[in-house]
PDB file of N, CA and C in Angstrom:
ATOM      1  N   UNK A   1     118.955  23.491  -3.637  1.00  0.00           N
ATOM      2  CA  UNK A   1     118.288  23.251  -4.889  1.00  0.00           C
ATOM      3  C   UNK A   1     118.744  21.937  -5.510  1.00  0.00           C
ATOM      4  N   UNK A   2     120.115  21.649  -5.388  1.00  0.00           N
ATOM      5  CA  UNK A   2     120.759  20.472  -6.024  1.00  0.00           C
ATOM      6  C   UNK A   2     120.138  18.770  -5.306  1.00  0.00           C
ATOM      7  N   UNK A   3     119.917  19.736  -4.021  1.00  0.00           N
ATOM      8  CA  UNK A   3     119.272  18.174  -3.592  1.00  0.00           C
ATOM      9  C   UNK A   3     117.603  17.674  -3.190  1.00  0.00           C
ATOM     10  N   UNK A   4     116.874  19.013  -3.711  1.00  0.00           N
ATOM     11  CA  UNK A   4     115.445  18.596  -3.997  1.00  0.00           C
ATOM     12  C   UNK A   4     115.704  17.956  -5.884  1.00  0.00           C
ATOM     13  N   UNK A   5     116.346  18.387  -6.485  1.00  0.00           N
ATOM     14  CA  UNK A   5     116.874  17.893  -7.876  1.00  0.00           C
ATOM     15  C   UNK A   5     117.106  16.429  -7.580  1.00  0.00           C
ATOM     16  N   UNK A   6     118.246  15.745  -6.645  1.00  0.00           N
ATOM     17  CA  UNK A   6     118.134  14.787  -6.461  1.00  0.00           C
ATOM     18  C   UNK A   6     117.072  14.135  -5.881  1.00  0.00           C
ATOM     19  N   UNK A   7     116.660  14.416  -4.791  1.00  0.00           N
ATOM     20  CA  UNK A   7     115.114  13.772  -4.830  1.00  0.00           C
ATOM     21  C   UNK A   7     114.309  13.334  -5.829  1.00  0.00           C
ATOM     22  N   UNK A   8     114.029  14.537  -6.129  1.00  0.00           N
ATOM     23  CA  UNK A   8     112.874  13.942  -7.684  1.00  0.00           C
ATOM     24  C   UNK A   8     113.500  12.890  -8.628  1.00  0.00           C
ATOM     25  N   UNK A   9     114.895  12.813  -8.191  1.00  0.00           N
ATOM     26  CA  UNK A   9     115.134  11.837  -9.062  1.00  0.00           C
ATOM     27  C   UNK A   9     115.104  10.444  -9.125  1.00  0.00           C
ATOM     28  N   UNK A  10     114.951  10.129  -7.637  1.00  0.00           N
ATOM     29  CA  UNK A  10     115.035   9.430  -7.239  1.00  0.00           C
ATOM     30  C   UNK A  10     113.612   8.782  -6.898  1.00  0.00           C
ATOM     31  N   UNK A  11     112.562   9.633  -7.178  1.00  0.00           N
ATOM     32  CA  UNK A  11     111.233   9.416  -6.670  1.00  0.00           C
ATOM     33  C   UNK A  11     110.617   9.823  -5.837  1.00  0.00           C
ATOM     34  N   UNK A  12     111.147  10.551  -5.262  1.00  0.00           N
ATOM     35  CA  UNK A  12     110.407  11.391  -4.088  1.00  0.00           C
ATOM     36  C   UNK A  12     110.191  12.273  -4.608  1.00  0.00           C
ATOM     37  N   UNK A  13     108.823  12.738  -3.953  1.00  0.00           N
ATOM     38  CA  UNK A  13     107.835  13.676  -4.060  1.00  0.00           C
ATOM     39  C   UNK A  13     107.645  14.703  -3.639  1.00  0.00           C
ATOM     40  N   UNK A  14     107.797  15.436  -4.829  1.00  0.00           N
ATOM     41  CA  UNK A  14     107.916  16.983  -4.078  1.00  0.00           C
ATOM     42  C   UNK A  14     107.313  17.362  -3.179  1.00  0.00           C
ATOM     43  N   UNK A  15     107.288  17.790  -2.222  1.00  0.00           N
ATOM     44  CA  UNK A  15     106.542  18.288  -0.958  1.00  0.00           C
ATOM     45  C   UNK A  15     105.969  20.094  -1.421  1.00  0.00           C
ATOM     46  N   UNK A  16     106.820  20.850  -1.814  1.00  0.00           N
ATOM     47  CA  UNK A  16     106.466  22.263  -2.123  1.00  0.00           C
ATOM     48  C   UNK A  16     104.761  22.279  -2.838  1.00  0.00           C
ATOM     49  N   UNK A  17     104.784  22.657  -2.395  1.00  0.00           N
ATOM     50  CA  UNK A  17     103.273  23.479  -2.689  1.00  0.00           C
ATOM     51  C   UNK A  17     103.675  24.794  -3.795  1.00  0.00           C
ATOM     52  N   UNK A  18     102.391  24.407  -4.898  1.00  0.00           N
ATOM     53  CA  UNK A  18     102.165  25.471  -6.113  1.00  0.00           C
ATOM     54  C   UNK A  18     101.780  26.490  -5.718  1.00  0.00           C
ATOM     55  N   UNK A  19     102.263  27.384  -4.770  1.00  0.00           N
ATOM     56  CA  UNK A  19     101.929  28.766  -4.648  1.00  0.00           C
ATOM     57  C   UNK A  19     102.714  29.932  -5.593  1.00  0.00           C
ATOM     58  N   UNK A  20     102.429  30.893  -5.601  1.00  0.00           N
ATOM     59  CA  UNK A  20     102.993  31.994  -6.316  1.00  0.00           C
ATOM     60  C   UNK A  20     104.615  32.255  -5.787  1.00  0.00           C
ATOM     61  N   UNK A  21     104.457  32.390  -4.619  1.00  0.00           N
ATOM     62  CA  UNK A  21     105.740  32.274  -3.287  1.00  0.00           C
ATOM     63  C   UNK A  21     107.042  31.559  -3.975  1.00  0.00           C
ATOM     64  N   UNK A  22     106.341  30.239  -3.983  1.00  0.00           N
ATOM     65  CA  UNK A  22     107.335  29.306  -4.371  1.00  0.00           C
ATOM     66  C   UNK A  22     107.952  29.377  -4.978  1.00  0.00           C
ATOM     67  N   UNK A  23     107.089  29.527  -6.540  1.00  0.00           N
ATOM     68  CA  UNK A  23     107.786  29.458  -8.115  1.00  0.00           C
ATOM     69  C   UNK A  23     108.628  30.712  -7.890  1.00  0.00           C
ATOM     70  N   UNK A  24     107.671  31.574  -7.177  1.00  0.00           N
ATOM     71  CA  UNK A  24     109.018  32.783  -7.600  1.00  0.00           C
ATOM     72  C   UNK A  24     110.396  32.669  -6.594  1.00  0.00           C
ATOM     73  N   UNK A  25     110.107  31.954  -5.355  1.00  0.00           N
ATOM     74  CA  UNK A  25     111.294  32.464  -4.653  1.00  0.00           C
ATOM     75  C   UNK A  25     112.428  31.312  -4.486  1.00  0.00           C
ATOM     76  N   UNK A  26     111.491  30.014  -5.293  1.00  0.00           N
ATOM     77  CA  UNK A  26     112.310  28.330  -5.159  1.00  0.00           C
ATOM     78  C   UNK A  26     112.369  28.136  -7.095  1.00  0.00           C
ATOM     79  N   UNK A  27     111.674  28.666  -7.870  1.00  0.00           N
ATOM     80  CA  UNK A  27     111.997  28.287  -9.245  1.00  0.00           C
ATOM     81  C   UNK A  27     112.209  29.177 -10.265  1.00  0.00           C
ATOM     82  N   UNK A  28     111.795  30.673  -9.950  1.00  0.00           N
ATOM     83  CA  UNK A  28     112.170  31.666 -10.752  1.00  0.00           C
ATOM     84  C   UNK A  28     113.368  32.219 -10.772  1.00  0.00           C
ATOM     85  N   UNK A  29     113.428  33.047  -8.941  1.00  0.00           N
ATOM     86  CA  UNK A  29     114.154  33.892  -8.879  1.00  0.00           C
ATOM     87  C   UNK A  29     115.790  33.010  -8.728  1.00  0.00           C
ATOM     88  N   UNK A  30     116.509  31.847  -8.298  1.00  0.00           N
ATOM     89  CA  UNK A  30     117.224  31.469  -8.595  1.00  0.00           C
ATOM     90  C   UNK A  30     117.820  31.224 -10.271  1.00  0.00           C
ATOM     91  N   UNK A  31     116.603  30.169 -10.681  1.00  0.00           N
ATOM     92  CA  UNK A  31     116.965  29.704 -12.265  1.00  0.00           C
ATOM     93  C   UNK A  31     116.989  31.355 -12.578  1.00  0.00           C
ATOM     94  N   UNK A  32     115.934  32.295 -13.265  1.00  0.00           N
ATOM     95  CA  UNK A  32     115.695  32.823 -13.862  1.00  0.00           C
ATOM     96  C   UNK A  32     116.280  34.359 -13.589  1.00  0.00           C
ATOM     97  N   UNK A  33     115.909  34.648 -12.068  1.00  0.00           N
ATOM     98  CA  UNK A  33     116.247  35.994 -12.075  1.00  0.00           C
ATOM     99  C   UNK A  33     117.430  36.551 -11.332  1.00  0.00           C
ATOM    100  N   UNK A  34     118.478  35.776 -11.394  1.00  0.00           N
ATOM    101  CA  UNK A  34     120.247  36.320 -11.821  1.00  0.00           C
ATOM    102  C   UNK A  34     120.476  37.857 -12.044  1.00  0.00           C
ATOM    103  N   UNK A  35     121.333  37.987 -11.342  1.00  0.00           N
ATOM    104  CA  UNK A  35     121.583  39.525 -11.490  1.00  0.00           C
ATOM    105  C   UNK A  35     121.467  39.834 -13.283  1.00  0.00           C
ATOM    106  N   UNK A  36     122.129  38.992 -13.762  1.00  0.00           N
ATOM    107  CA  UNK A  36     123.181  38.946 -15.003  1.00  0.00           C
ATOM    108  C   UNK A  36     121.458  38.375 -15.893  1.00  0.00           C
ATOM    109  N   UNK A  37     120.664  38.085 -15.428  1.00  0.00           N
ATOM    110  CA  UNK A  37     119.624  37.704 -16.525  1.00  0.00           C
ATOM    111  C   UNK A  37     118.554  38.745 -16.709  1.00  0.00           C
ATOM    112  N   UNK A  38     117.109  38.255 -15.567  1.00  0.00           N
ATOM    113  CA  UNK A  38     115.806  38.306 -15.541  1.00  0.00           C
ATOM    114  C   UNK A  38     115.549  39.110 -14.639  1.00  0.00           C
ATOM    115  N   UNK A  39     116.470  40.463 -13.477  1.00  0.00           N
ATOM    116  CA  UNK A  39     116.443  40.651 -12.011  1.00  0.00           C
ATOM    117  C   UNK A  39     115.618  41.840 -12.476  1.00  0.00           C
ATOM    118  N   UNK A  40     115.475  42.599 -11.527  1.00  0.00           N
ATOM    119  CA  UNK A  40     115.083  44.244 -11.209  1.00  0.00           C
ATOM    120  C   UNK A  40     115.956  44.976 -11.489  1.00  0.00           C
ATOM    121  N   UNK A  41     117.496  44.635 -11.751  1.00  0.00           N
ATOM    122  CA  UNK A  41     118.253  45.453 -11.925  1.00  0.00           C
ATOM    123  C   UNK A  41     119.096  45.755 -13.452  1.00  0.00           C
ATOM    124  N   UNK A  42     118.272  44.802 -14.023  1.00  0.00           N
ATOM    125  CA  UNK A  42     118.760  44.245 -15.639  1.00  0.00           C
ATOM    126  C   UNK A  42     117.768  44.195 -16.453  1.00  0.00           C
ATOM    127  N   UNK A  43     116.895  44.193 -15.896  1.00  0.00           N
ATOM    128  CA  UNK A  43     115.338  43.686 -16.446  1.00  0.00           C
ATOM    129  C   UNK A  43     115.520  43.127 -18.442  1.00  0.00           C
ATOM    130  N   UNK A  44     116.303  42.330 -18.375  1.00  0.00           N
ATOM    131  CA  UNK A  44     116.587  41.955 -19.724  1.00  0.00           C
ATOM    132  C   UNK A  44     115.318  41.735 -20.107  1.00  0.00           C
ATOM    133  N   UNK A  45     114.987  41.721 -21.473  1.00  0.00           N
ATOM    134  CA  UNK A  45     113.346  42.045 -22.339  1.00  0.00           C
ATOM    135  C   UNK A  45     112.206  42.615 -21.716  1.00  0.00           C
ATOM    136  N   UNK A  46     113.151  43.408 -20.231  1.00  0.00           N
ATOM    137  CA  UNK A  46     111.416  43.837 -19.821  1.00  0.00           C
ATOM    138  C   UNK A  46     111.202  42.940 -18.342  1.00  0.00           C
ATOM    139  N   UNK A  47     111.844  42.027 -18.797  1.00  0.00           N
ATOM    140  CA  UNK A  47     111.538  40.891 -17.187  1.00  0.00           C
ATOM    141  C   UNK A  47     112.180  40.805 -16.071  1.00  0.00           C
ATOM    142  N   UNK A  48     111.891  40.404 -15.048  1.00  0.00           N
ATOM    143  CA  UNK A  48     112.436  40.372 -13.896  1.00  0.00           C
ATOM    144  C   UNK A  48     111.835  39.566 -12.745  1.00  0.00           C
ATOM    145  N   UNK A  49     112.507  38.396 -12.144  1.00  0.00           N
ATOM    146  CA  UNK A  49     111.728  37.072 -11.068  1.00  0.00           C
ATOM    147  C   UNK A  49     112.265  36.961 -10.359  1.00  0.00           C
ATOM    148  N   UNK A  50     113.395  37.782  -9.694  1.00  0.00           N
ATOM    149  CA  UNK A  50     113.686  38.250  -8.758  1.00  0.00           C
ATOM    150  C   UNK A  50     113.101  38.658  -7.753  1.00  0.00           C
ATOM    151  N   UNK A  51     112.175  39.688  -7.751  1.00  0.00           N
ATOM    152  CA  UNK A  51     110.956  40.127  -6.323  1.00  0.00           C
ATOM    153  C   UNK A  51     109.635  39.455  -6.704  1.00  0.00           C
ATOM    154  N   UNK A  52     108.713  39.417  -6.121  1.00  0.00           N
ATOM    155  CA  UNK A  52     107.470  38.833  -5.658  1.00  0.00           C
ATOM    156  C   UNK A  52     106.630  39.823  -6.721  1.00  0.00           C
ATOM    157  N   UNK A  53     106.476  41.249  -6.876  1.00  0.00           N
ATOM    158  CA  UNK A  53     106.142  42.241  -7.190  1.00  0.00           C
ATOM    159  C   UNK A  53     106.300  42.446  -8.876  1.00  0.00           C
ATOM    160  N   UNK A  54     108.211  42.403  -9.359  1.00  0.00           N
ATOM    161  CA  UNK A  54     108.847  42.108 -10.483  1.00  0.00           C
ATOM    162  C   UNK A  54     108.072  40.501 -11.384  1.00  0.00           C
ATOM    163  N   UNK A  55     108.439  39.585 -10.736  1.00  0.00           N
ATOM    164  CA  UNK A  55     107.264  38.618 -11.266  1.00  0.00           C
ATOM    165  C   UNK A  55     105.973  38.562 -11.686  1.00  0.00           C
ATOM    166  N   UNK A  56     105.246  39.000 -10.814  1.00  0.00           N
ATOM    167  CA  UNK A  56     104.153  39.430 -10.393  1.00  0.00           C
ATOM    168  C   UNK A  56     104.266  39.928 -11.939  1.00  0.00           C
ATOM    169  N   UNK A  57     104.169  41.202 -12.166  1.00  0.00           N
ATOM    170  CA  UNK A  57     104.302  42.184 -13.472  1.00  0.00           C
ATOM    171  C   UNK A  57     105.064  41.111 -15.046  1.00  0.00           C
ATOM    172  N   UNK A  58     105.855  40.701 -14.545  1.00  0.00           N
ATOM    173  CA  UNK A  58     106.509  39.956 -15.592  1.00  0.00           C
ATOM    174  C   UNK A  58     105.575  38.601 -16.146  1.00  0.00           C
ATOM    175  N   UNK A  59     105.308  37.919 -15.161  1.00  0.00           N
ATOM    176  CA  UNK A  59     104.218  36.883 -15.659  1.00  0.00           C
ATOM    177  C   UNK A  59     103.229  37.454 -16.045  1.00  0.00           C
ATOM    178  N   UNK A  60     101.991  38.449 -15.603  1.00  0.00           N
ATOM    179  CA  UNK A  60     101.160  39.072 -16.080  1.00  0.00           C
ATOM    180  C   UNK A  60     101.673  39.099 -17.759  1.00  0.00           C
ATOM    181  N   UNK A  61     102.603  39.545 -17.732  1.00  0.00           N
ATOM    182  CA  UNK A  61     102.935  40.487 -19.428  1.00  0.00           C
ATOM    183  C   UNK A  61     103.547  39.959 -20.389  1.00  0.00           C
ATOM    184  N   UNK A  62     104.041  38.367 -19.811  1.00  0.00           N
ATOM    185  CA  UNK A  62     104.618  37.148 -20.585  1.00  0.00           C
ATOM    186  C   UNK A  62     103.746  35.949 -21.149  1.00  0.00           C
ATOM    187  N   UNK A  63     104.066  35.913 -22.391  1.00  0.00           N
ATOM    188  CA  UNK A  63     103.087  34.573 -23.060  1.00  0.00           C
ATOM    189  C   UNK A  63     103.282  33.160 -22.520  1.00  0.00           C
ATOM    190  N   UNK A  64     103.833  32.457 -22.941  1.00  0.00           N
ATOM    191  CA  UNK A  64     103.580  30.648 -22.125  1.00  0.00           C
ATOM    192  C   UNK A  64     104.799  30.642 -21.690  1.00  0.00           C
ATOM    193  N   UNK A  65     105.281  30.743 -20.839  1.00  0.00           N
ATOM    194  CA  UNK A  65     106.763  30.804 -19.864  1.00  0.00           C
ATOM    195  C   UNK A  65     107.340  28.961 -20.220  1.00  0.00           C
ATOM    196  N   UNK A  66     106.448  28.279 -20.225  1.00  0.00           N
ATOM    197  CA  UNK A  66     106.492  27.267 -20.581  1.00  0.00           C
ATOM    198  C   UNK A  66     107.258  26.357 -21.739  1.00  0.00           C
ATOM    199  N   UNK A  67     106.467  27.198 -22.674  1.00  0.00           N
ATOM    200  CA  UNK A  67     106.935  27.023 -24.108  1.00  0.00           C
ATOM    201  C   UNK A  67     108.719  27.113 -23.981  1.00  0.00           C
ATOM    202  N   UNK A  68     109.309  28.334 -23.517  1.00  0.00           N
ATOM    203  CA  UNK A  68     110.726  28.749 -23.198  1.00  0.00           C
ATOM    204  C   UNK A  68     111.512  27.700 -23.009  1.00  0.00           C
ATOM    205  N   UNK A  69     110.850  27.381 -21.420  1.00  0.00           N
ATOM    206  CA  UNK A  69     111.621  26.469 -20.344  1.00  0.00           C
ATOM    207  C   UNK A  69     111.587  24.850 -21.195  1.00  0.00           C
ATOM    208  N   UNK A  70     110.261  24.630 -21.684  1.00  0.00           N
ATOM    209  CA  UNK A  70     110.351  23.194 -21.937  1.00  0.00           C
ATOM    210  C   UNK A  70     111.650  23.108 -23.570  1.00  0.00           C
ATOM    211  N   UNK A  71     111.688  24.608 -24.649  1.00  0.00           N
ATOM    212  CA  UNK A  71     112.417  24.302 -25.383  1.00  0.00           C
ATOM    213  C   UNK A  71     114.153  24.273 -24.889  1.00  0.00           C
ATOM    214  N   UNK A  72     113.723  24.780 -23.728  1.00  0.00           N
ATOM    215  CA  UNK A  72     115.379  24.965 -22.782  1.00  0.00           C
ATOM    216  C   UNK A  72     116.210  26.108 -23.522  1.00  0.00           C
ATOM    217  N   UNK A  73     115.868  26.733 -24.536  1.00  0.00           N
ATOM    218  CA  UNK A  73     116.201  28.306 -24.706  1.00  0.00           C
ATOM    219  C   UNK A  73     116.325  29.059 -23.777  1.00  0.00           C
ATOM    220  N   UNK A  74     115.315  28.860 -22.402  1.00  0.00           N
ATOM    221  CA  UNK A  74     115.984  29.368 -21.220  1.00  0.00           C
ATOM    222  C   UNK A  74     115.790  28.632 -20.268  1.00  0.00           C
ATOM    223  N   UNK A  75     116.450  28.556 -18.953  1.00  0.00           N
ATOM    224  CA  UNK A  75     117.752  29.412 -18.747  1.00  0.00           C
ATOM    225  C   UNK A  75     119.096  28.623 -20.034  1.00  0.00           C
ATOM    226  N   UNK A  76     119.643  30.025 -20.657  1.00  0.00           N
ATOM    227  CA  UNK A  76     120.530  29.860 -21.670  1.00  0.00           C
ATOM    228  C   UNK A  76     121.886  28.515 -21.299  1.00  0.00           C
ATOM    229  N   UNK A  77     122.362  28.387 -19.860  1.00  0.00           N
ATOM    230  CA  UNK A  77     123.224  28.049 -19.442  1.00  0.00           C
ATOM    231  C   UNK A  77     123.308  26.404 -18.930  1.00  0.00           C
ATOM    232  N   UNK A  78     121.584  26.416 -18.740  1.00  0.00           N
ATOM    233  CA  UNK A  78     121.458  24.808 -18.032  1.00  0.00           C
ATOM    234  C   UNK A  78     119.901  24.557 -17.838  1.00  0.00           C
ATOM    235  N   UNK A  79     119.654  23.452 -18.034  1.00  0.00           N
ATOM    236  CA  UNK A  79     118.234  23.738 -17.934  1.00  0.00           C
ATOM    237  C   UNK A  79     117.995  23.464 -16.366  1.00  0.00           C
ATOM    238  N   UNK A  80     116.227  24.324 -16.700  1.00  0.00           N
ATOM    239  CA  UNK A  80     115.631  24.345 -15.068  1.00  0.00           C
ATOM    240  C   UNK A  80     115.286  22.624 -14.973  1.00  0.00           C
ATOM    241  N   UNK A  81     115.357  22.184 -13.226  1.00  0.00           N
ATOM    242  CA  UNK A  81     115.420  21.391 -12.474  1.00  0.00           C
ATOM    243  C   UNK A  81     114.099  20.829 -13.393  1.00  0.00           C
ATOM    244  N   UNK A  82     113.658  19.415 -13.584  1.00  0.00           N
ATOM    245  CA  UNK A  82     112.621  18.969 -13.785  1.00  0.00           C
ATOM    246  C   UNK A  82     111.614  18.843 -13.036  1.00  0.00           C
ATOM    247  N   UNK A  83     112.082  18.780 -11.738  1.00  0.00           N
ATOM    248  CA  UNK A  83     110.961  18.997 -10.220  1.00  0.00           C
ATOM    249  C   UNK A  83     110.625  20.146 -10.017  1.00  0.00           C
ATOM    250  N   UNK A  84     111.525  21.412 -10.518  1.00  0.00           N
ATOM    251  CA  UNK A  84     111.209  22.803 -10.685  1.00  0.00           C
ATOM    252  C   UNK A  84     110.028  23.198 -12.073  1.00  0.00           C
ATOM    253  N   UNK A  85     109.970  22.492 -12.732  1.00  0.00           N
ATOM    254  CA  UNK A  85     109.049  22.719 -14.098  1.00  0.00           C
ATOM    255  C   UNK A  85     107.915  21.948 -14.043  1.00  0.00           C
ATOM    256  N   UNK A  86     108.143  20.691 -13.391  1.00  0.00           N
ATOM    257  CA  UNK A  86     106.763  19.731 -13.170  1.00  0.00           C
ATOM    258  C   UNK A  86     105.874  20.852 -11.769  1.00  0.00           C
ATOM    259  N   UNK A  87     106.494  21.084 -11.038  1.00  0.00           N
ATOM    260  CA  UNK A  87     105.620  22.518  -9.720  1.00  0.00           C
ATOM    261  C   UNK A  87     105.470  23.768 -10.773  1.00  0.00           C
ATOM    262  N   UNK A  88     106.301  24.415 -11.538  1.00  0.00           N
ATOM    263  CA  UNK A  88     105.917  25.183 -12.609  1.00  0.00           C
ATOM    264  C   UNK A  88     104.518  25.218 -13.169  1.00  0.00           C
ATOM    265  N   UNK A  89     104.393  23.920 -14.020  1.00  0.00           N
ATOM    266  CA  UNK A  89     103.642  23.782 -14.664  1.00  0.00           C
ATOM    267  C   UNK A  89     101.769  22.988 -13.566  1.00  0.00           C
ATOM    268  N   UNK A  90     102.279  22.833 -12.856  1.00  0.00           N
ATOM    269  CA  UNK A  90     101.357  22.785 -11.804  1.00  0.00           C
ATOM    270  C   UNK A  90     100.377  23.973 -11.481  1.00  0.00           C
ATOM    271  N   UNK A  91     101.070  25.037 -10.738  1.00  0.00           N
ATOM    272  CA  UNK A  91     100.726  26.092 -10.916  1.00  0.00           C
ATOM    273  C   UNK A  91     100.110  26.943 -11.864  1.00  0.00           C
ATOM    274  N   UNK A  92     100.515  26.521 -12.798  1.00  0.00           N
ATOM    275  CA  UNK A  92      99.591  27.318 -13.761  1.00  0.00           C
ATOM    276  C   UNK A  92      98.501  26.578 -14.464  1.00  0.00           C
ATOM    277  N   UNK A  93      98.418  24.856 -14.071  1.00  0.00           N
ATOM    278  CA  UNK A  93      97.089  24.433 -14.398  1.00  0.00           C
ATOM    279  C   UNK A  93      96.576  24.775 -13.045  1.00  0.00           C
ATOM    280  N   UNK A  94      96.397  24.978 -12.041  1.00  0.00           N
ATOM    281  CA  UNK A  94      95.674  25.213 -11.071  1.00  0.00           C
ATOM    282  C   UNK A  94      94.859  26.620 -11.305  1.00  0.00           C
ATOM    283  N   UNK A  95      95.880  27.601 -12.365  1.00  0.00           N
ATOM    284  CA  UNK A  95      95.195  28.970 -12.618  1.00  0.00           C
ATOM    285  C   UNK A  95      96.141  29.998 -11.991  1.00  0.00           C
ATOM    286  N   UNK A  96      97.282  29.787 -11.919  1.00  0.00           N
ATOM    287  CA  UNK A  96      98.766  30.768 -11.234  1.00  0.00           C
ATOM    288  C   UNK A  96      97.969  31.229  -9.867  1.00  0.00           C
ATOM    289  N   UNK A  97      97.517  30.697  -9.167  1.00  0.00           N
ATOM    290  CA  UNK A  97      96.434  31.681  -7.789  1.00  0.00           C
ATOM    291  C   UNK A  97      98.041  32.138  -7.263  1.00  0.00           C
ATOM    292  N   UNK A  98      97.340  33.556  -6.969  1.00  0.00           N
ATOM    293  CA  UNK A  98      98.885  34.624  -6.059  1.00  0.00           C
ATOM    294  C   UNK A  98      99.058  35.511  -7.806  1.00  0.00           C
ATOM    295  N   UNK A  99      98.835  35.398  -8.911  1.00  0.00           N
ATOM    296  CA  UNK A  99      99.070  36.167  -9.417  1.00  0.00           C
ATOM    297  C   UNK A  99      98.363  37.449 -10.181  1.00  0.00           C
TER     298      UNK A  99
END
């Protein structure tokens, strides 16, 4: 993760593709779904981006995930990757397809 982070920083271009897959298994379930946060096993407010399934349900039932990430209120500890939020936010202008 630390060194697609460096990439983008550098100018290179993300290669990942905006699938549902992705965000959840390259930008959710790391940043977001932590045992200790967002998982299946904590489901703090209800949420969980940990499984494909848990997401799945959690995005359905969540307002602008966006709004969160861009005020960096979450993740509480560090913010998400900027190459992780620019494919984020990709995805969901495309229309979240996979969800």
């Amino acid at each position: 993760m630390l060194f697609c982070a460096f990439l983008a920083a550098c100018g290179t271009t993300d290669e990942r593709p905006a699938t549902f897959e992705v965000i959840v298994y390259e930008v959710m379930a790391p940043t977001c779904g932590a045992v200790q946060c967002h998982s299946t096993s904590t489901r703090i407010q209800g949420l969980a981006f940990d499984t494909l399934d848990a997401a799945r349900d959690s995005l359905r039932n969540t307002g602008d995930i966006i709004e969160v990430i861009d005020e960096q209120s979450m993740p509480p500890d560090s913010p998400m990757f900027e190459n992780d939020i620019v494919l984020l936010k990709k995805w969901i202008a495309d229309g979240k397809p996979g969800l």
